[in-house]
C-alpha atoms as a PDB file:
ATOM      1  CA  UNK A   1      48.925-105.927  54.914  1.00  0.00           C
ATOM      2  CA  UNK A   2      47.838-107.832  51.328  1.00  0.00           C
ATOM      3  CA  UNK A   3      47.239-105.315  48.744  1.00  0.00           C
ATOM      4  CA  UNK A   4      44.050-106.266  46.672  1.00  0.00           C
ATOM      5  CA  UNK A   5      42.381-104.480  43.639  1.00  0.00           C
ATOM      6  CA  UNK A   6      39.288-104.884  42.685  1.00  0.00           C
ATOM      7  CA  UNK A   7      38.130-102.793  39.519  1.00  0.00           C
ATOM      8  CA  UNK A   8      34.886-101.965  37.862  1.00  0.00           C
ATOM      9  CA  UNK A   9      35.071-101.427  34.187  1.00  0.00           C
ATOM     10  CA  UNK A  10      31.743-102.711  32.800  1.00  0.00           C
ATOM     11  CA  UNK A  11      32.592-103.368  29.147  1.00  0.00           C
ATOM     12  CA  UNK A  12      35.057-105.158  26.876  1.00  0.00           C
ATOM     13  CA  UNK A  13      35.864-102.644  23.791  1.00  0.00           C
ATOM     14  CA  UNK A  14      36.250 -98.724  23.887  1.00  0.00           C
ATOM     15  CA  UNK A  15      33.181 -97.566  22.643  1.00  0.00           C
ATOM     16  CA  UNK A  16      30.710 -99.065  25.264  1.00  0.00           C
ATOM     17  CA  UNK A  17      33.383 -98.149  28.280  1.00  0.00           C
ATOM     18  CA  UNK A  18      33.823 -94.925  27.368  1.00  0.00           C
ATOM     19  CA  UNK A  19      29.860 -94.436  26.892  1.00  0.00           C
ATOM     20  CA  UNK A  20      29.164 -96.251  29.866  1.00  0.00           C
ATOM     21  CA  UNK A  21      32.306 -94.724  31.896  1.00  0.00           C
ATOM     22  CA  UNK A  22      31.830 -90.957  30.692  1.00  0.00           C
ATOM     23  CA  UNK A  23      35.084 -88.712  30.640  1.00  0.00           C
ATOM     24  CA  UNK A  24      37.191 -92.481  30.942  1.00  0.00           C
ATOM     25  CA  UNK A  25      39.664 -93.284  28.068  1.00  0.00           C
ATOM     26  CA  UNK A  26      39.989 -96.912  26.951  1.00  0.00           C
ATOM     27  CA  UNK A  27      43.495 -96.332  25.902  1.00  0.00           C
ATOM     28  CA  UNK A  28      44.395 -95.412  29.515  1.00  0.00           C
ATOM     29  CA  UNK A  29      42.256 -98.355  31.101  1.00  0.00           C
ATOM     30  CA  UNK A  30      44.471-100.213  28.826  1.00  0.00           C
ATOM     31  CA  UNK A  31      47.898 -98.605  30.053  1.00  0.00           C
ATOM     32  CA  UNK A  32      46.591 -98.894  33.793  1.00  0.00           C
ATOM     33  CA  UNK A  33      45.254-102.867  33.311  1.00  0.00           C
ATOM     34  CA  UNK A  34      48.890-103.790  31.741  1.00  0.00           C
ATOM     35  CA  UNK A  35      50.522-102.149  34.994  1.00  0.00           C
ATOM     36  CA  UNK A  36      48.427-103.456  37.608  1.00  0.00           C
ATOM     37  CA  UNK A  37      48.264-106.866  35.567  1.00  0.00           C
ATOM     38  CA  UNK A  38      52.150-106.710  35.986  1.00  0.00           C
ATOM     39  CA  UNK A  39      52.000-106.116  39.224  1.00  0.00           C
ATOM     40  CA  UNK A  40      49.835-109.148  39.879  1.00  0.00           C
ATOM     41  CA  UNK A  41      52.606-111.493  37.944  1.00  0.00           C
ATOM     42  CA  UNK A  42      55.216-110.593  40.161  1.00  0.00           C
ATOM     43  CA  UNK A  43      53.178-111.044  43.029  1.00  0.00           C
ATOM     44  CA  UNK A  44      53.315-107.527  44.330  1.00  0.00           C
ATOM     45  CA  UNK A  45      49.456-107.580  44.917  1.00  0.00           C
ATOM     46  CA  UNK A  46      47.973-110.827  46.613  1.00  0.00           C
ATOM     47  CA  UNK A  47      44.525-110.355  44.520  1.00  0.00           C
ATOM     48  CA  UNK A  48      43.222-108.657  41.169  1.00  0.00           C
ATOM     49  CA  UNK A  49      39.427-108.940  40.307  1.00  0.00           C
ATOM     50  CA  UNK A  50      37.621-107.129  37.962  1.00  0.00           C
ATOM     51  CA  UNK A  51      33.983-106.205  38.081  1.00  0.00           C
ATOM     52  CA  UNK A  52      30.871-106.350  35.732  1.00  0.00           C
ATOM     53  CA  UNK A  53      27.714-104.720  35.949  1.00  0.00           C
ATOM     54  CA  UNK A  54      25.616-106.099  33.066  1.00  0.00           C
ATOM     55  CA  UNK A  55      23.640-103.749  31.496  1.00  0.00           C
ATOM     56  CA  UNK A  56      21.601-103.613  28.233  1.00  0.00           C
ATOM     57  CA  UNK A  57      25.135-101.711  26.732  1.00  0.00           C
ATOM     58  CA  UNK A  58      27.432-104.634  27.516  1.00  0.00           C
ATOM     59  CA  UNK A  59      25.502-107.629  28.257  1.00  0.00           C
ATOM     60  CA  UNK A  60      26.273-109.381  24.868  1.00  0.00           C
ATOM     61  CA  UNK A  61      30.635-108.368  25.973  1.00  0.00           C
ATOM     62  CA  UNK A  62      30.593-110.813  28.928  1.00  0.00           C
ATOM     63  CA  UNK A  63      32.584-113.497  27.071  1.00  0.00           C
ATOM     64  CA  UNK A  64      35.437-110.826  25.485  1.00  0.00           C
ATOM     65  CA  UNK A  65      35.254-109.468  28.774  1.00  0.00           C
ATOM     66  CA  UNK A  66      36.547-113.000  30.550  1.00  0.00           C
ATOM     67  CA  UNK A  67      39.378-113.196  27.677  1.00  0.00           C
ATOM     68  CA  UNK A  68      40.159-109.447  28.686  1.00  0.00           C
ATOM     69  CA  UNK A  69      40.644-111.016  31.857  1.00  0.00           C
ATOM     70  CA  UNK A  70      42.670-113.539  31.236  1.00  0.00           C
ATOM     71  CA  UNK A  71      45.060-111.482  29.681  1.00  0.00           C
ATOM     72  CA  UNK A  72      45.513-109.045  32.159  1.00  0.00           C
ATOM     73  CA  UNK A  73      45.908-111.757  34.834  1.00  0.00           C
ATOM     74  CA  UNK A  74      42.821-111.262  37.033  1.00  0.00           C
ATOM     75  CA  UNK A  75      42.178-113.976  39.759  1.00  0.00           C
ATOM     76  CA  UNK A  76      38.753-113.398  39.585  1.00  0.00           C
ATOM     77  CA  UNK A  77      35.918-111.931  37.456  1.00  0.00           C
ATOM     78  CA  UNK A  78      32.533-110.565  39.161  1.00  0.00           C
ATOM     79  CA  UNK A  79      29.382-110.326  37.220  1.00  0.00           C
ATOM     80  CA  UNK A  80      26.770-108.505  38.501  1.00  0.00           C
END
């Protein structure tokens, strides 16, 4: 069975995730992003995508958010 992640994280620097994503850390997002994105390299998931919502917070992080993306290897960014 393909093994696909799709994650919701809504902002592109540590102050609006963590206000937006109360109790989350950035610095683990971080640590969890490099794994999965590792993951995704070597092919051991078929899919990554991350998730968006826009809100009046984060709206003006969508194009930091895309270069987060590309650095953690995402196939696919959703903006919503």
């Amino acid at each position: 069975m393909p093994v696909k992640f799709f994650i919701s994280i809504d902002a592109s620097d540590k102050e609006t995730y963590e206000k937006l994503r109360r109790g989350a850390k950035w610095e683990i997002l971080c640590e969890n992003m490099n794994f999965v994105s590792e993951l995704r390299k070597n092919n051991a998931i078929e899919r990554l995508q991350l998730n968006f919502v826009i809100q009046n917070e984060n709206y003006n992080q969508m194009e930091k958010f895309i270069d987060l993306g590309r650095q953690w290897n995402v196939d696919e960014i959703i903006f919503q």
